[in-house]
C-alpha atoms as a PDB file:
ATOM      1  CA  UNK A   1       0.000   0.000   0.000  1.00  0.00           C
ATOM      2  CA  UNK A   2       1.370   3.584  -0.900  1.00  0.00           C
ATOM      3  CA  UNK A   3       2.269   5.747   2.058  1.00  0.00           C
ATOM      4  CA  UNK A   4      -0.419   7.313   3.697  1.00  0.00           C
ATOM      5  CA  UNK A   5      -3.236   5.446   2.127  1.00  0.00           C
ATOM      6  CA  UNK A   6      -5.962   3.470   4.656  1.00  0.00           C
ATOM      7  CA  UNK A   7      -8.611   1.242   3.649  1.00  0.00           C
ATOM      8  CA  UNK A   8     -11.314  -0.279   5.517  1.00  0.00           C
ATOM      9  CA  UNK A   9     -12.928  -3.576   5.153  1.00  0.00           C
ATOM     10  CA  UNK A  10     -15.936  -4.606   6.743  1.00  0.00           C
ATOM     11  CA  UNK A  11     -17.435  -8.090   6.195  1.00  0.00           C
ATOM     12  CA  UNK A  12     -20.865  -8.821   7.991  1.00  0.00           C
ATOM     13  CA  UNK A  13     -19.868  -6.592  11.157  1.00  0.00           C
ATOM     14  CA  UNK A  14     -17.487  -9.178  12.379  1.00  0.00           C
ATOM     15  CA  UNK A  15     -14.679  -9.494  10.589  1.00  0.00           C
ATOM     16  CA  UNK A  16     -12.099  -6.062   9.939  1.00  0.00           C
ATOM     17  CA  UNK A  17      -9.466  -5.928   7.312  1.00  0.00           C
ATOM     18  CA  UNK A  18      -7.907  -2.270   8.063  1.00  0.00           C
ATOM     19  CA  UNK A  19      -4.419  -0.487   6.483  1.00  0.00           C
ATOM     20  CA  UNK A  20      -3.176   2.336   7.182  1.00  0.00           C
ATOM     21  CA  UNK A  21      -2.473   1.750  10.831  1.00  0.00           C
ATOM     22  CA  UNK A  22       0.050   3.020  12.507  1.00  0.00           C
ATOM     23  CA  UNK A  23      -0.154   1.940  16.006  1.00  0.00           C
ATOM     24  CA  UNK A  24      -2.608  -0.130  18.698  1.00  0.00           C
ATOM     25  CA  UNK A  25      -3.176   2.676  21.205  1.00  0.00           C
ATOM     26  CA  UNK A  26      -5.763   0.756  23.627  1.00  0.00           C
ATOM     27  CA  UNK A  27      -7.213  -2.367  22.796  1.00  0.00           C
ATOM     28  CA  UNK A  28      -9.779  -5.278  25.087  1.00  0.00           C
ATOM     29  CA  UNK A  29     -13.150  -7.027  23.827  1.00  0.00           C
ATOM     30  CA  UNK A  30     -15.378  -3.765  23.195  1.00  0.00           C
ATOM     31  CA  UNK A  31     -13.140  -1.106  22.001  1.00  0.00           C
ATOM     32  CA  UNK A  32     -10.104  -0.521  19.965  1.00  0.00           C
ATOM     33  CA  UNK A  33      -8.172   2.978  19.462  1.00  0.00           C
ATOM     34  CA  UNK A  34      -6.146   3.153  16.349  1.00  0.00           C
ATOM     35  CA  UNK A  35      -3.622   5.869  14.878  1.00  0.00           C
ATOM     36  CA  UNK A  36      -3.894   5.320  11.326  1.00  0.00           C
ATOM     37  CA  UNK A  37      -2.426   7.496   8.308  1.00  0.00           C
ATOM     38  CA  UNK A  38      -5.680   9.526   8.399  1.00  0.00           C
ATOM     39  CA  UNK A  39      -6.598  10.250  12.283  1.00  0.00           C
ATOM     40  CA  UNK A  40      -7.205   8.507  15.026  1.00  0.00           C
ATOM     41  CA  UNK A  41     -10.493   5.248  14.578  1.00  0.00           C
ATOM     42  CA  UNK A  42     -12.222   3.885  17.449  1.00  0.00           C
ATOM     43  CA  UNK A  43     -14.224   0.784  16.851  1.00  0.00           C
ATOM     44  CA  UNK A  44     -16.728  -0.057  19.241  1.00  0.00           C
ATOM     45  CA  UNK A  45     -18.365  -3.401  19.604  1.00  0.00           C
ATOM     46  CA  UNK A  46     -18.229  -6.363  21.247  1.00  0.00           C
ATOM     47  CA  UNK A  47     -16.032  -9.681  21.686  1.00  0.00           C
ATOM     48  CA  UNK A  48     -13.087  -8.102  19.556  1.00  0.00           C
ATOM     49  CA  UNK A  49      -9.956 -10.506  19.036  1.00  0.00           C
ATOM     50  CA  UNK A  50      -7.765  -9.362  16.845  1.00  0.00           C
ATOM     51  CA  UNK A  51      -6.106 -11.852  14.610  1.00  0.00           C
ATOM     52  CA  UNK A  52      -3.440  -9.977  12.306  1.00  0.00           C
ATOM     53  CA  UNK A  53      -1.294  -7.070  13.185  1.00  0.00           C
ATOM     54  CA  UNK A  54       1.596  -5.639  11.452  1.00  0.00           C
ATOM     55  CA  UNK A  55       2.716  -2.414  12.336  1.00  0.00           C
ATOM     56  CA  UNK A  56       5.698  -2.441   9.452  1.00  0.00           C
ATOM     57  CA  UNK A  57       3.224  -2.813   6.728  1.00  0.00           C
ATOM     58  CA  UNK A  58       0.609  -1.309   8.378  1.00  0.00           C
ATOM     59  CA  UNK A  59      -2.486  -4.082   8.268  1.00  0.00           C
ATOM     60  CA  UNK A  60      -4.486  -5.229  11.262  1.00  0.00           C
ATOM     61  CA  UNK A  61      -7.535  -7.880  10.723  1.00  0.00           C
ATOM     62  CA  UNK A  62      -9.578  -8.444  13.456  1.00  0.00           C
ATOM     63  CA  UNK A  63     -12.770 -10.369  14.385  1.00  0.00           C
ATOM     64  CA  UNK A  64     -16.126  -9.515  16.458  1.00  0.00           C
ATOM     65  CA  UNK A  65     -19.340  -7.736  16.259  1.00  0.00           C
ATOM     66  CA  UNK A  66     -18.636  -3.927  14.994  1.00  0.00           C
ATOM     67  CA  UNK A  67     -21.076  -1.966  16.539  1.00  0.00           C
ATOM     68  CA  UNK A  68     -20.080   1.628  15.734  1.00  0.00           C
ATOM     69  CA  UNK A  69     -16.298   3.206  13.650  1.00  0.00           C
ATOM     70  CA  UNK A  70     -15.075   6.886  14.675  1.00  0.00           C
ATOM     71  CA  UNK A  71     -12.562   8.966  13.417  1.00  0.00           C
ATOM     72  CA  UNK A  72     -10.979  11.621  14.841  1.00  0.00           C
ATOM     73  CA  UNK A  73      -8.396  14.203  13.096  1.00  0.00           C
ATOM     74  CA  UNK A  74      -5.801  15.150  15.524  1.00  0.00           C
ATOM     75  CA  UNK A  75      -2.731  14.071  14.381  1.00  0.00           C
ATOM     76  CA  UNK A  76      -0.416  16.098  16.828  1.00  0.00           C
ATOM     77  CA  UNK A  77      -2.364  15.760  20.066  1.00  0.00           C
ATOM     78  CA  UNK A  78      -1.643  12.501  21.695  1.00  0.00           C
ATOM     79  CA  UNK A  79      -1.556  11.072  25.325  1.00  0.00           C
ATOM     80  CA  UNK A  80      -4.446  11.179  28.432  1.00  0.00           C
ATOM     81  CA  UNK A  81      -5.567  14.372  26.553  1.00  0.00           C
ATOM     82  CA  UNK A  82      -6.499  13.048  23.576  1.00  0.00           C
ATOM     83  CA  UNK A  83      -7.999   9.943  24.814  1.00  0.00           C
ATOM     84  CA  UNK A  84     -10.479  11.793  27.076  1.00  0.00           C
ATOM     85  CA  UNK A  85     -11.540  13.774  24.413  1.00  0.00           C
ATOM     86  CA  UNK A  86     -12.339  10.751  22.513  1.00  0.00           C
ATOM     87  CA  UNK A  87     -14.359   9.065  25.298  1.00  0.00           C
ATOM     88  CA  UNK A  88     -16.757  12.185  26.655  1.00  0.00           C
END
C-alpha cells in the first residue's frame, strides 16, 4: 500500500481488514483505538480478538461484532488528553 493510504474492510460486522495503521493505542473485547495514516479510529463493539497485526506494513484484521467506527483528526495531540476527548 502507498504511504499514507488506509482502507477499511468490513465483512458482515465481524470481521475487519484495516491499512493504514500506525499503532494499537488501547485495545480489550469492546473497544479498539487506532492511529492510522488519516486520524485517530475507534471501533466499538463487542467480543473483539484481533487476529493480524503488522505495524511495518501497516495491516491489522480483526474479528467480532462492529457496533459503531469513529474517526478523529488530531494528528499532533496525543496522550491522556487526547484519549479523554475521545471518550466524553
Amino acid at each position: 500500500m502507498a504511504d499514507g493510504q488506509h482502507q477499511l474492510s468490513i465483512i458482515n460486522r465481524e470481521k475487519l481488514v484495516i491499512s493504514g495503521v500506525l499503532q494499537v493505542l488501547n485495545y480489550d473485547e469492546e473497544e479498539i483505538l487506532l492511529e492510522t495514516t488519516l486520524g485517530y479510529l475507534v471501533i466499538k463493539g463487542s467480543n473483539f480478538n484481533i487476529s493480524n497485526l503488522s505495524l511495518e506494513t501497516g495491516n491489522l484484521e480483526l474479528s467480532g461484532r462492529v457496533n459503531n467506527l469513529s474517526y478523529s483528526e488530531g494528528k499532533g495531540a496525543r496522550g491522556k488528553g487526547l484519549m479523554q476527548r475521545l471518550f466524553r
